[in-house]
N, C-alpha and C. Protein backbone atom coordinates (compact mmCIF):
# COMPACT_ATOMS: atom_id res chain seq x y z
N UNK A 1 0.81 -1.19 0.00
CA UNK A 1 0.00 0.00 0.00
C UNK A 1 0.86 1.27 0.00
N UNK A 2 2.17 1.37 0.84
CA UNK A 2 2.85 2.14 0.95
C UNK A 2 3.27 2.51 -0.20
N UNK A 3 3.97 1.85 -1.17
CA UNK A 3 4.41 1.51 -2.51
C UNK A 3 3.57 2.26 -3.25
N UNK A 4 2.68 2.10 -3.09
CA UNK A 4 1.32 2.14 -4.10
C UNK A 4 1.45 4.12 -3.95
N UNK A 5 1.08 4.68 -2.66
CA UNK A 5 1.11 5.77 -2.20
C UNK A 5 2.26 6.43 -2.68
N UNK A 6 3.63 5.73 -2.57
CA UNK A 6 4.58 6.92 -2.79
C UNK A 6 4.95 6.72 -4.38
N UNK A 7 4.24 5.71 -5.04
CA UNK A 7 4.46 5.36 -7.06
C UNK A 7 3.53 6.67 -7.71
N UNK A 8 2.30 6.88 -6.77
CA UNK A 8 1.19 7.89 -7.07
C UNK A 8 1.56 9.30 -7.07
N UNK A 9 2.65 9.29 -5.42
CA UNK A 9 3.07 10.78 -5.60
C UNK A 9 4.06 11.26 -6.26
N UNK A 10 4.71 10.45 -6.54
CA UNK A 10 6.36 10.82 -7.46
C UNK A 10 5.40 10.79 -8.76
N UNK A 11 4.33 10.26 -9.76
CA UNK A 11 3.46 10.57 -10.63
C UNK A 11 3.00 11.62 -10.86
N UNK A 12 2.34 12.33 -9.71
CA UNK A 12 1.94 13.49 -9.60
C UNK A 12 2.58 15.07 -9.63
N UNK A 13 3.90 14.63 -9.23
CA UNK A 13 5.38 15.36 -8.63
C UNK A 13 6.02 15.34 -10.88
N UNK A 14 5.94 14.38 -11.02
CA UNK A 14 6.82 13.97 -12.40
C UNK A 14 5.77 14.36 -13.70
N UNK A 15 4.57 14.74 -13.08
CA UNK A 15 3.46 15.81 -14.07
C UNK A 15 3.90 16.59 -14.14
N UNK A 16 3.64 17.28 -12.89
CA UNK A 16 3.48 18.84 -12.75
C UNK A 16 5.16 19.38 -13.06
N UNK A 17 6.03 18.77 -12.95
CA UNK A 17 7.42 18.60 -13.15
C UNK A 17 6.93 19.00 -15.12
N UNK A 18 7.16 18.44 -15.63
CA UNK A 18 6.46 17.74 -17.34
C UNK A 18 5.86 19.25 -17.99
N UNK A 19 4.49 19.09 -16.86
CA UNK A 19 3.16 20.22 -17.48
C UNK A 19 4.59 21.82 -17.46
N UNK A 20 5.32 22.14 -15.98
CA UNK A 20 5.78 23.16 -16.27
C UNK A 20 7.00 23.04 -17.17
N UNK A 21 8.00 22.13 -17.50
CA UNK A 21 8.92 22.47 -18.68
C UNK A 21 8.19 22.50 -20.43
N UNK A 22 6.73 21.92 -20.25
CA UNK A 22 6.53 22.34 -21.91
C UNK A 22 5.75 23.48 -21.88
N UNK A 23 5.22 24.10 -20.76
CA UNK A 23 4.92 25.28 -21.27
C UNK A 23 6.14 26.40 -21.92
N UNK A 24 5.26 26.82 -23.20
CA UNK A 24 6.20 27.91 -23.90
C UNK A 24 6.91 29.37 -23.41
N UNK A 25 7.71 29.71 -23.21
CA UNK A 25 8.71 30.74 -22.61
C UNK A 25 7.65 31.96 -23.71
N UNK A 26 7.21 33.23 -23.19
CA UNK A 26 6.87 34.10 -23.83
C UNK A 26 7.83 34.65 -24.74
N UNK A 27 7.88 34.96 -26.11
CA UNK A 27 9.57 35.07 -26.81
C UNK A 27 9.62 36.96 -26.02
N UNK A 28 11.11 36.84 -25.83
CA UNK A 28 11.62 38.58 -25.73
C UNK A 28 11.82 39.48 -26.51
N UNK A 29 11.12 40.53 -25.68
CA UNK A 29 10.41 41.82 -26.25
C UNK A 29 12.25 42.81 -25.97
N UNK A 30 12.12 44.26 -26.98
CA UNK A 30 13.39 44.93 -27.02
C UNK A 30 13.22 45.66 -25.64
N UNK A 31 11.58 45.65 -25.28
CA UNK A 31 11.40 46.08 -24.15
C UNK A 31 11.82 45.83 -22.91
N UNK A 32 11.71 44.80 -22.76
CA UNK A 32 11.47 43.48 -22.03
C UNK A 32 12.89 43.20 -21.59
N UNK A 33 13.52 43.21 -22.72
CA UNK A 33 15.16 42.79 -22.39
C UNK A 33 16.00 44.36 -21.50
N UNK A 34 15.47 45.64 -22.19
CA UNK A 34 16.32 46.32 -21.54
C UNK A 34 15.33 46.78 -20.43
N UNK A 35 14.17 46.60 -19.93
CA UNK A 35 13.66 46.37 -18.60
C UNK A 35 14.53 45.64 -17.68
N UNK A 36 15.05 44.63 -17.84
CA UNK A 36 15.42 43.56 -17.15
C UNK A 36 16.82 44.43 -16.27
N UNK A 37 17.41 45.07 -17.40
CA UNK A 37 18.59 46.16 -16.89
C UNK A 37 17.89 47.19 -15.57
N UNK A 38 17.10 47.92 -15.89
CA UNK A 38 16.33 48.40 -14.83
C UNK A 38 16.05 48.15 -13.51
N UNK A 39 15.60 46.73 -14.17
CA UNK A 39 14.87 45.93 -12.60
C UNK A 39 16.40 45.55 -12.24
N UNK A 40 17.37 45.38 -12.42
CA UNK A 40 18.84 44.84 -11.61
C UNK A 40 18.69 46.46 -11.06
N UNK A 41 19.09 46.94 -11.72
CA UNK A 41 19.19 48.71 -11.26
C UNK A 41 18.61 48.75 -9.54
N UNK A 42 17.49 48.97 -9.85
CA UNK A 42 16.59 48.70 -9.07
C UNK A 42 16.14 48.42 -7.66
N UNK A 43 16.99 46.92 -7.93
CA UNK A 43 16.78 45.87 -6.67
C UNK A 43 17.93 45.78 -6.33
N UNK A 44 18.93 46.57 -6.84
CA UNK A 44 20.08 47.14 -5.65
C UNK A 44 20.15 48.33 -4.56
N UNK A 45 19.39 49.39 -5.79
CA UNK A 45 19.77 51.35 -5.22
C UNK A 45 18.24 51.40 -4.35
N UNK A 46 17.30 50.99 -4.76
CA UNK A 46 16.45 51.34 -3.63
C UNK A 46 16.83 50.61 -2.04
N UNK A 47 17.11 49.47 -2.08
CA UNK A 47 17.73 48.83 -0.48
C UNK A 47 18.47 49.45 -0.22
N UNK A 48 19.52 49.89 -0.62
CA UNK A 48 20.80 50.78 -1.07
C UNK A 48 20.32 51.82 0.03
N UNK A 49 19.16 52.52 -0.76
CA UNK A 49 19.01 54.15 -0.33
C UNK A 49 18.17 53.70 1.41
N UNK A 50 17.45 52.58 1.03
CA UNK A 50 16.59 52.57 2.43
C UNK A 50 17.82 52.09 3.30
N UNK A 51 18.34 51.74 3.34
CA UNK A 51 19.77 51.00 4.52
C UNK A 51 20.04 51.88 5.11
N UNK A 52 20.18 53.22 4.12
CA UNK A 52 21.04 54.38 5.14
C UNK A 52 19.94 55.02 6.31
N UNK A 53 20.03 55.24 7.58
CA UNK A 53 19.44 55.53 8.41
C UNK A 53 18.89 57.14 7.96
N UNK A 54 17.75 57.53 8.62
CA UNK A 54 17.28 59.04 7.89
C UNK A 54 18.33 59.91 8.93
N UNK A 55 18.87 59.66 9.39
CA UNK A 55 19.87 60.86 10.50
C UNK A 55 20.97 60.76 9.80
N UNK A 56 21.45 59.98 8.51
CA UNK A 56 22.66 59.79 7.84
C UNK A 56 22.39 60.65 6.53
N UNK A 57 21.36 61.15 6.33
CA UNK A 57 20.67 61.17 4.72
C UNK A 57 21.24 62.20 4.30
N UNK A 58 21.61 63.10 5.43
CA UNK A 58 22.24 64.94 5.02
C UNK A 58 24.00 64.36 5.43
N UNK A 59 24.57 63.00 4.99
CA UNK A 59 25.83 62.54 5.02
C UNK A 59 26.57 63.27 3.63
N UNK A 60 28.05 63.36 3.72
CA UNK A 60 28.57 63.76 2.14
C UNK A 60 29.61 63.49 3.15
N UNK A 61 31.02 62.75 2.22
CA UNK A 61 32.24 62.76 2.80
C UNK A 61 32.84 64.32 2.07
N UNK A 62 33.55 64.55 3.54
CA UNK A 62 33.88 65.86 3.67
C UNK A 62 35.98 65.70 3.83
N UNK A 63 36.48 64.74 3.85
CA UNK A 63 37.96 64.77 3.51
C UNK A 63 38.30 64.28 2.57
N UNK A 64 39.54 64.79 1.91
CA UNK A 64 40.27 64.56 0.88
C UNK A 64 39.69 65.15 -0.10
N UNK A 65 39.48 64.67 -1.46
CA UNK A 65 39.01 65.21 -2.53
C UNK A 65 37.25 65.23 -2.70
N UNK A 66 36.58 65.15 -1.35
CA UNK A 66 35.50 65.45 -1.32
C UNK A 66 34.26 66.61 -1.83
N UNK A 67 35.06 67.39 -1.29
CA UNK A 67 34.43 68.69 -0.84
C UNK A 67 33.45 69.52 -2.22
N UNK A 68 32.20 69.20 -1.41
CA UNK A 68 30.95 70.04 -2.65
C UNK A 68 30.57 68.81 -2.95
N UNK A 69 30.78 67.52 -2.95
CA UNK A 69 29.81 66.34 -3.57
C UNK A 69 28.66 66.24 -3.00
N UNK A 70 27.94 65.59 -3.79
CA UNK A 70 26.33 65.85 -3.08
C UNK A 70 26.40 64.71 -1.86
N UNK A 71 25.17 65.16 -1.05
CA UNK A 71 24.82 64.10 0.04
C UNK A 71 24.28 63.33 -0.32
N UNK A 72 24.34 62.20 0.45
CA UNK A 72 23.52 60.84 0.19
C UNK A 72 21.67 61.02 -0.22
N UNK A 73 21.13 61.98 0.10
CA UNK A 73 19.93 62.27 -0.18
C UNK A 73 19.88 62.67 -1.42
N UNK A 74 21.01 63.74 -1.36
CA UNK A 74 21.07 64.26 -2.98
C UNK A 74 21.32 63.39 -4.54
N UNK A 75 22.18 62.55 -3.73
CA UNK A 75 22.56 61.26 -4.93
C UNK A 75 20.84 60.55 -5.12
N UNK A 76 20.58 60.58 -4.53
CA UNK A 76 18.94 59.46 -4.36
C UNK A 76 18.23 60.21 -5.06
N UNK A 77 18.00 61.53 -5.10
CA UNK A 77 16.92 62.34 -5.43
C UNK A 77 17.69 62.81 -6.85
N UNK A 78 18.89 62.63 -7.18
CA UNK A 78 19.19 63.16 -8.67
C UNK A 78 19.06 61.65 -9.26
N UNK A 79 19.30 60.74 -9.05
CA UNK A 79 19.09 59.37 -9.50
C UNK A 79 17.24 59.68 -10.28
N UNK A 80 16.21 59.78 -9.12
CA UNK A 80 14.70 59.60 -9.40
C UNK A 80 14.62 60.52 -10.32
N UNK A 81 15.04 62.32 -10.35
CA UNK A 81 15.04 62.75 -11.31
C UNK A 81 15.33 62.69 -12.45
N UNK A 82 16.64 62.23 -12.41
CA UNK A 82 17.07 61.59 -13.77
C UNK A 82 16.42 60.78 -14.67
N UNK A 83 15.44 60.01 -14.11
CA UNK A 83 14.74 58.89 -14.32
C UNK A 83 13.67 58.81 -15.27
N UNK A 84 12.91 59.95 -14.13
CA UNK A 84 11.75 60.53 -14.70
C UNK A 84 12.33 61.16 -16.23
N UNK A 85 13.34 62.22 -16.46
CA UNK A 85 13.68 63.42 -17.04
C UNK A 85 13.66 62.02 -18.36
N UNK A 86 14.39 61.05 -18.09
CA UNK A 86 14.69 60.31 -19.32
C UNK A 86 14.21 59.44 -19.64
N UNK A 87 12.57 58.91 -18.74
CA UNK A 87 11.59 58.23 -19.06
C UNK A 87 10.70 59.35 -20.16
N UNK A 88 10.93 60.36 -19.52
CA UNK A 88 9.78 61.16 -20.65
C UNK A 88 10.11 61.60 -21.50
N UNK A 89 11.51 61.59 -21.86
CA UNK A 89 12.64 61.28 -23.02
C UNK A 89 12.24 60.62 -24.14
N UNK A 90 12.09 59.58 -23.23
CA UNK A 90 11.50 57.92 -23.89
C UNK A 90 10.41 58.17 -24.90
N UNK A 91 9.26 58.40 -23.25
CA UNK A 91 8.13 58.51 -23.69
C UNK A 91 7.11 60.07 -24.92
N UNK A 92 8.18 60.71 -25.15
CA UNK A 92 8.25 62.22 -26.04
C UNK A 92 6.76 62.98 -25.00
N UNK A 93 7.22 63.00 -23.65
CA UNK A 93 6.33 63.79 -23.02
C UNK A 93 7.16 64.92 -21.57
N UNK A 94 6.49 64.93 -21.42
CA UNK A 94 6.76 65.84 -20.09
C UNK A 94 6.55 64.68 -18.62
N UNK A 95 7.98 65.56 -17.57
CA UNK A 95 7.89 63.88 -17.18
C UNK A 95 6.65 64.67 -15.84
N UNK A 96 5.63 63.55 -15.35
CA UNK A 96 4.63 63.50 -14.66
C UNK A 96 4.65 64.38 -13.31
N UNK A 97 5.82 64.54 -12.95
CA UNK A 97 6.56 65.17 -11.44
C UNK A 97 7.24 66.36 -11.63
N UNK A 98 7.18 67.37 -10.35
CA UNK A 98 8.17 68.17 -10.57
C UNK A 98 9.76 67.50 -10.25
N UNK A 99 10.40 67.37 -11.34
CA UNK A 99 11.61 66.85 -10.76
C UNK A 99 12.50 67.49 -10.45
N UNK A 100 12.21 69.13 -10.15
CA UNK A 100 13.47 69.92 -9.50
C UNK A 100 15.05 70.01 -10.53
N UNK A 101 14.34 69.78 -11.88
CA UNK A 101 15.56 69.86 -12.85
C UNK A 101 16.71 68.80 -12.55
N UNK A 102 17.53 68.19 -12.42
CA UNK A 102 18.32 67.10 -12.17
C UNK A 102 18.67 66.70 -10.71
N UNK A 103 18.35 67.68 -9.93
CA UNK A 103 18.45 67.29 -8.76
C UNK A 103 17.34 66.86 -7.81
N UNK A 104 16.28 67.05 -8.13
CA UNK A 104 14.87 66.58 -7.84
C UNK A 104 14.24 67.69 -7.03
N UNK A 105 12.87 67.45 -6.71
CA UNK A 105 12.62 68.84 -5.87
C UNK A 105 12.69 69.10 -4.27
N UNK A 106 13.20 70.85 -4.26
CA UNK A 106 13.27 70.92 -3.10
C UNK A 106 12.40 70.50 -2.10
N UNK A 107 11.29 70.19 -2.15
CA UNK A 107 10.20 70.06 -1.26
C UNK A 107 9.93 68.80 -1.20
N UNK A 108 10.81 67.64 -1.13
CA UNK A 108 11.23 66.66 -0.81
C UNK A 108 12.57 66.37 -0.01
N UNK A 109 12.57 66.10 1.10
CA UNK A 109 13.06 66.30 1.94
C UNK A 109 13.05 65.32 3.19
N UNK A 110 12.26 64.66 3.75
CA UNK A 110 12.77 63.26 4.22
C UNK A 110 13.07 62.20 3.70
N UNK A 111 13.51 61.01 4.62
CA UNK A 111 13.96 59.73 3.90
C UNK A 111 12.65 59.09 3.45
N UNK A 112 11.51 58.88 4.15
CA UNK A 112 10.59 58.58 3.36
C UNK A 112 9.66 59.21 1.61
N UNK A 113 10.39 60.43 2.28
CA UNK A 113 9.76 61.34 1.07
C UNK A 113 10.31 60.79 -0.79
N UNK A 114 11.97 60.76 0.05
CA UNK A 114 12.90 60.76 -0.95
C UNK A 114 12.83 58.90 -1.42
N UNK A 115 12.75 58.36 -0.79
CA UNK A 115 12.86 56.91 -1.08
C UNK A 115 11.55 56.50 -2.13
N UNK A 116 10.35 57.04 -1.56
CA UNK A 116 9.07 57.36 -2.61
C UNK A 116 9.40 58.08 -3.89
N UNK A 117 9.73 58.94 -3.89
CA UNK A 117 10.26 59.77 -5.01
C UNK A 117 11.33 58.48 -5.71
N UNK A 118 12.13 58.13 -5.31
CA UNK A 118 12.77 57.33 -6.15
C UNK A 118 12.15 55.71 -7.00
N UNK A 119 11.04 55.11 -5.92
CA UNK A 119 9.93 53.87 -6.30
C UNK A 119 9.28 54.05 -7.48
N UNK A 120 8.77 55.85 -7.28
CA UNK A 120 7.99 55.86 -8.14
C UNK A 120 8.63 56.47 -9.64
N UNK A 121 9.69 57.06 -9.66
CA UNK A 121 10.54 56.87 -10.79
C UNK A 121 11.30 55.89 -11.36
N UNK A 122 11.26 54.68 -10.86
CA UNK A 122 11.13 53.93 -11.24
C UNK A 122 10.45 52.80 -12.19
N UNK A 123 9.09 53.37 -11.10
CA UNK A 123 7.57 52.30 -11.73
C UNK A 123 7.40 53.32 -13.22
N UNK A 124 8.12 54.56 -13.14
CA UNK A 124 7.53 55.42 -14.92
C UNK A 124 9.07 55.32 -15.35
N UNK A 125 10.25 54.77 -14.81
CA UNK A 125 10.86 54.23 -16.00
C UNK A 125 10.63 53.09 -16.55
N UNK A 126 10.34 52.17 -15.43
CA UNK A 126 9.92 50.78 -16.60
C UNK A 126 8.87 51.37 -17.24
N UNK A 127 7.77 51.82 -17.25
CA UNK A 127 6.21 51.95 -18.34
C UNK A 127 7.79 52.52 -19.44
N UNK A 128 8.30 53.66 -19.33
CA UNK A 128 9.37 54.09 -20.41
C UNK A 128 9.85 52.96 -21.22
N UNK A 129 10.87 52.52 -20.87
CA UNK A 129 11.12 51.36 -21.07
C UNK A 129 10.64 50.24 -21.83
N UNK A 130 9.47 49.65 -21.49
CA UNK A 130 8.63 48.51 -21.71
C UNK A 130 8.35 49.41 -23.17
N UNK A 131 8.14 50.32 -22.95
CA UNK A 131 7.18 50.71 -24.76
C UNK A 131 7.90 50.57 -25.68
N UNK A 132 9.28 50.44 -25.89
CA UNK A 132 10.63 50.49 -26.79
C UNK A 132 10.20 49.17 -27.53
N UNK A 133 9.74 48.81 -28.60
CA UNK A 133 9.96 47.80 -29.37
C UNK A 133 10.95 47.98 -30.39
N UNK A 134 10.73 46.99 -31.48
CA UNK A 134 11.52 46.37 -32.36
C UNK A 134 11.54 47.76 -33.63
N UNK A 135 10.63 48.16 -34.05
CA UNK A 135 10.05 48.96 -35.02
C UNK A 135 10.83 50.72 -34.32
N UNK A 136 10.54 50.79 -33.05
CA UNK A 136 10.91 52.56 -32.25
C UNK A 136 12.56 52.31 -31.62
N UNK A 137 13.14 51.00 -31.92
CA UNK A 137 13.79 51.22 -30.60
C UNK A 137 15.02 52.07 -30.90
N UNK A 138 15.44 52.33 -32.43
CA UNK A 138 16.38 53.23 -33.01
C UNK A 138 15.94 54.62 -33.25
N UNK A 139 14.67 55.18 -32.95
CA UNK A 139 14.04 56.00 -33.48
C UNK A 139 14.94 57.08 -32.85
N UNK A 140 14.86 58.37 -33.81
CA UNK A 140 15.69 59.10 -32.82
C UNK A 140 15.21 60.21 -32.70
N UNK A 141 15.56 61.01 -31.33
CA UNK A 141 14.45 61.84 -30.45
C UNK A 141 15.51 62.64 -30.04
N UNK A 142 15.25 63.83 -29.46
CA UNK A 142 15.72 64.76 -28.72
C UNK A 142 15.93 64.14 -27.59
N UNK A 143 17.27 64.76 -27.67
CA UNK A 143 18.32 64.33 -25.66
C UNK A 143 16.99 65.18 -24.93
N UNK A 144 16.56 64.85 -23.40
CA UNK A 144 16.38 65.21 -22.73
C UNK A 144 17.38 66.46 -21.90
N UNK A 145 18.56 66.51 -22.01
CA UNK A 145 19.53 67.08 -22.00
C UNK A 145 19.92 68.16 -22.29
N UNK A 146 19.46 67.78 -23.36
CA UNK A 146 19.95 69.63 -25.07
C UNK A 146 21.38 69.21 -25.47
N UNK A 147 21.66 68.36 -25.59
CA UNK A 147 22.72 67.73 -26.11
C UNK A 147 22.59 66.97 -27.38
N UNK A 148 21.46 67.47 -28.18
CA UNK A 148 21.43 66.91 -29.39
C UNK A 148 20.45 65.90 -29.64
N UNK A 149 20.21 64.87 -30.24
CA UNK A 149 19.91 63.93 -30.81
C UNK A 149 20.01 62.58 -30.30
N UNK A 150 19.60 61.54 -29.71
CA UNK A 150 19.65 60.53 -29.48
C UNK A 150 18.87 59.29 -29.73
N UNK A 151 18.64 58.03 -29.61
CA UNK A 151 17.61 57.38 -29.78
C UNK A 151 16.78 56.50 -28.40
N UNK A 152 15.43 56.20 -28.87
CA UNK A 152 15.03 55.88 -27.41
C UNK A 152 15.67 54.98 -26.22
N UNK A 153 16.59 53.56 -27.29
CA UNK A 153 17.07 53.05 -26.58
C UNK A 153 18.48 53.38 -26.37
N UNK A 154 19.07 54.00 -27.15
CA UNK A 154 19.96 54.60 -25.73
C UNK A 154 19.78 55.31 -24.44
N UNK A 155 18.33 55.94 -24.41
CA UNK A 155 18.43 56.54 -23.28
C UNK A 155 17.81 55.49 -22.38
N UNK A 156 17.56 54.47 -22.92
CA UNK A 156 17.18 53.08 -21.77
C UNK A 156 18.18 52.75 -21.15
N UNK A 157 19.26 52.92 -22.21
CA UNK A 157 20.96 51.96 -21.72
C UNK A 157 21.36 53.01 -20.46
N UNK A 158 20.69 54.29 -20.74
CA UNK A 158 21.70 55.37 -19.64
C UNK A 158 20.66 55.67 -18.76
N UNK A 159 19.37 55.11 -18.90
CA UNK A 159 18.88 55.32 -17.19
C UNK A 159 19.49 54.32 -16.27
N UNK A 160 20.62 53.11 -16.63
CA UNK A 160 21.19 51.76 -15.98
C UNK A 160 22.57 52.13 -15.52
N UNK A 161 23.31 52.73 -17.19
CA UNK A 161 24.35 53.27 -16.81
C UNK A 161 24.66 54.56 -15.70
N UNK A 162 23.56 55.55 -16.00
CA UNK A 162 23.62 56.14 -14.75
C UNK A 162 23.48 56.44 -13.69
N UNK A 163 22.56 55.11 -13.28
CA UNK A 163 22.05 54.92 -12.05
C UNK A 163 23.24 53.72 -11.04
N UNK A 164 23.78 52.96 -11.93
CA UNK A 164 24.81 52.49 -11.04
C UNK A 164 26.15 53.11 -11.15
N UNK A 165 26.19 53.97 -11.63
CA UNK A 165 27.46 55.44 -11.21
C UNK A 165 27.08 55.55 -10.35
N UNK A 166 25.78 56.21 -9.71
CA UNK A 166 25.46 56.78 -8.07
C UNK A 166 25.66 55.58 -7.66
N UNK A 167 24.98 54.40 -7.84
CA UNK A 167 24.76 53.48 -7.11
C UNK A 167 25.98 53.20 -6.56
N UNK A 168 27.59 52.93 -7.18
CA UNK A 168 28.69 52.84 -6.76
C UNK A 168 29.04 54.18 -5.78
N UNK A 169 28.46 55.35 -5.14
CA UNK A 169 28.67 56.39 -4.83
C UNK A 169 28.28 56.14 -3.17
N UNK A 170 26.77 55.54 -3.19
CA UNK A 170 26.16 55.31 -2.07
C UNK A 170 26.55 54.55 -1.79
N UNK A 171 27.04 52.98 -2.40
CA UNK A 171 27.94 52.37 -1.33
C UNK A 171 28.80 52.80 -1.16
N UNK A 172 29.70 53.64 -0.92
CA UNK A 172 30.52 54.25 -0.27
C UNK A 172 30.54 54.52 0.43
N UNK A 173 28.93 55.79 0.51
CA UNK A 173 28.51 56.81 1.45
C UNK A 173 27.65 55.75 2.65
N UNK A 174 28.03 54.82 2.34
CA UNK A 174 26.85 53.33 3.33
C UNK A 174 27.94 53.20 4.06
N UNK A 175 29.15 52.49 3.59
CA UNK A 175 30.45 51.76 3.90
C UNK A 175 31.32 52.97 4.59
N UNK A 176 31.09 54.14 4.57
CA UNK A 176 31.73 55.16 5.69
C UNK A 176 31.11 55.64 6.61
N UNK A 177 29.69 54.75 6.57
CA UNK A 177 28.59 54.66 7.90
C UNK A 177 28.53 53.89 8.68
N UNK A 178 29.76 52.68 8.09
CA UNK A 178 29.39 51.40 8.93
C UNK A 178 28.59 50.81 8.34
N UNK A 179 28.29 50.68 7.23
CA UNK A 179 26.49 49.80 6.84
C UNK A 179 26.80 48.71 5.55
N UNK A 180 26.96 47.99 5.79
CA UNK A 180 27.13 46.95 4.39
C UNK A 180 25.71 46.83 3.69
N UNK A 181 26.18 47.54 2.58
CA UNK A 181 24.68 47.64 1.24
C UNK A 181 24.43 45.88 1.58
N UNK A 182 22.65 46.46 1.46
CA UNK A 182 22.20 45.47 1.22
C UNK A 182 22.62 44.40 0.04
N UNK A 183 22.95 44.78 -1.20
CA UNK A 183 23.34 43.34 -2.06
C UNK A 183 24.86 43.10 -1.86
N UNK A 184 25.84 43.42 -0.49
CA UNK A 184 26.45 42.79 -0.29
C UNK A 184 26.29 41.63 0.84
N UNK A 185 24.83 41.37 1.74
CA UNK A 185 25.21 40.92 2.68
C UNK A 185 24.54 39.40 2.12
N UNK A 186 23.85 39.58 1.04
CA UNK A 186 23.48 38.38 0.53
C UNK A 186 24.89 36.90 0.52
């Protein structure tokens, strides 16, 4: 009987095993793929920014070749701006927020404030992002910038590229707090 019981469940186990490897993989979108850059982005700099305590947030190293770099708040809040500025890049609109021109706006100002501000520039870079197909993804558009001419998906490649420039900035500004970034303690 025992036999019988565990022939039934390794059956059941060696289906559902079966049913999920032939289902079909959705094929990848141009979207889709440089989303994926994003979401790494992402699911580093926001833990990143929440790790640092809000009594650390007005932090900036102040020896050696420091002096005038932005604070840890400021890196967070030019990151979300940036975001926005070059989601609506993307998207040939105006971006949804006041983003305080590259540094984000003044009237944001706690760690909760600022950590929101950054989620939700996020959630409108991926919609950015995701719309880039096969047919737009060379199309070419005005820099958000005034630097000329660019196309949509490069400015996908440089909401990644320039978000883990800061991102390498704040772990710093973590690691001279004492705080091991979250995707190192994994």
């Amino acid at each position: 009987m025992k036999t019988m019981q565990w022939l039934c469940a390794v059956m059941i186990l060696l289906g559902t095993v079966l049913g999920q490897v032939t289902k079909p993989a959705a094929p990848p979108t141009f979207g889709g793929e440089l989303d994926g850059f994003a979401k790494e982005l992402e699911h580093e700099f926001v833990p990143a920014a929440d790790a640092m305590p809000e009594d650390k947030y007005s932090f900036a190293p102040s020896s050696g070749e420091f002096k005038g770099v932005r604070t840890f708040a400021q890196q967070v809040k030019h990151v979300a701006a940036v975001n926005y500025i070059i989601g609506a890049g993307i998207l040939g609109e105006k971006p949804p927020v006041d983003t305080g021109g590259e540094n984000g706006p003044d009237s944001i100002k706690t760690k909760a404030e600022i950590v929101n501000f950054l989620k939700e520039s996020f959630a409108y870079a991926h919609k950015a992002v995701l719309s880039i197909d096969e047919k737009d993804a060379l199309l070419s558009v005005k820099s958000p910038f005034g630097d000329g001419m660019t196309t949509r998906m490069a400015m996908a490649t440089w909401i990644t590229g320039h978000g883990f420039d800061h991102y390498g900035q704040i772990v710093e500004y973590l690691r001279m707090n004492g705080i091991i970034p979250p995707a190192s303690r994994r």
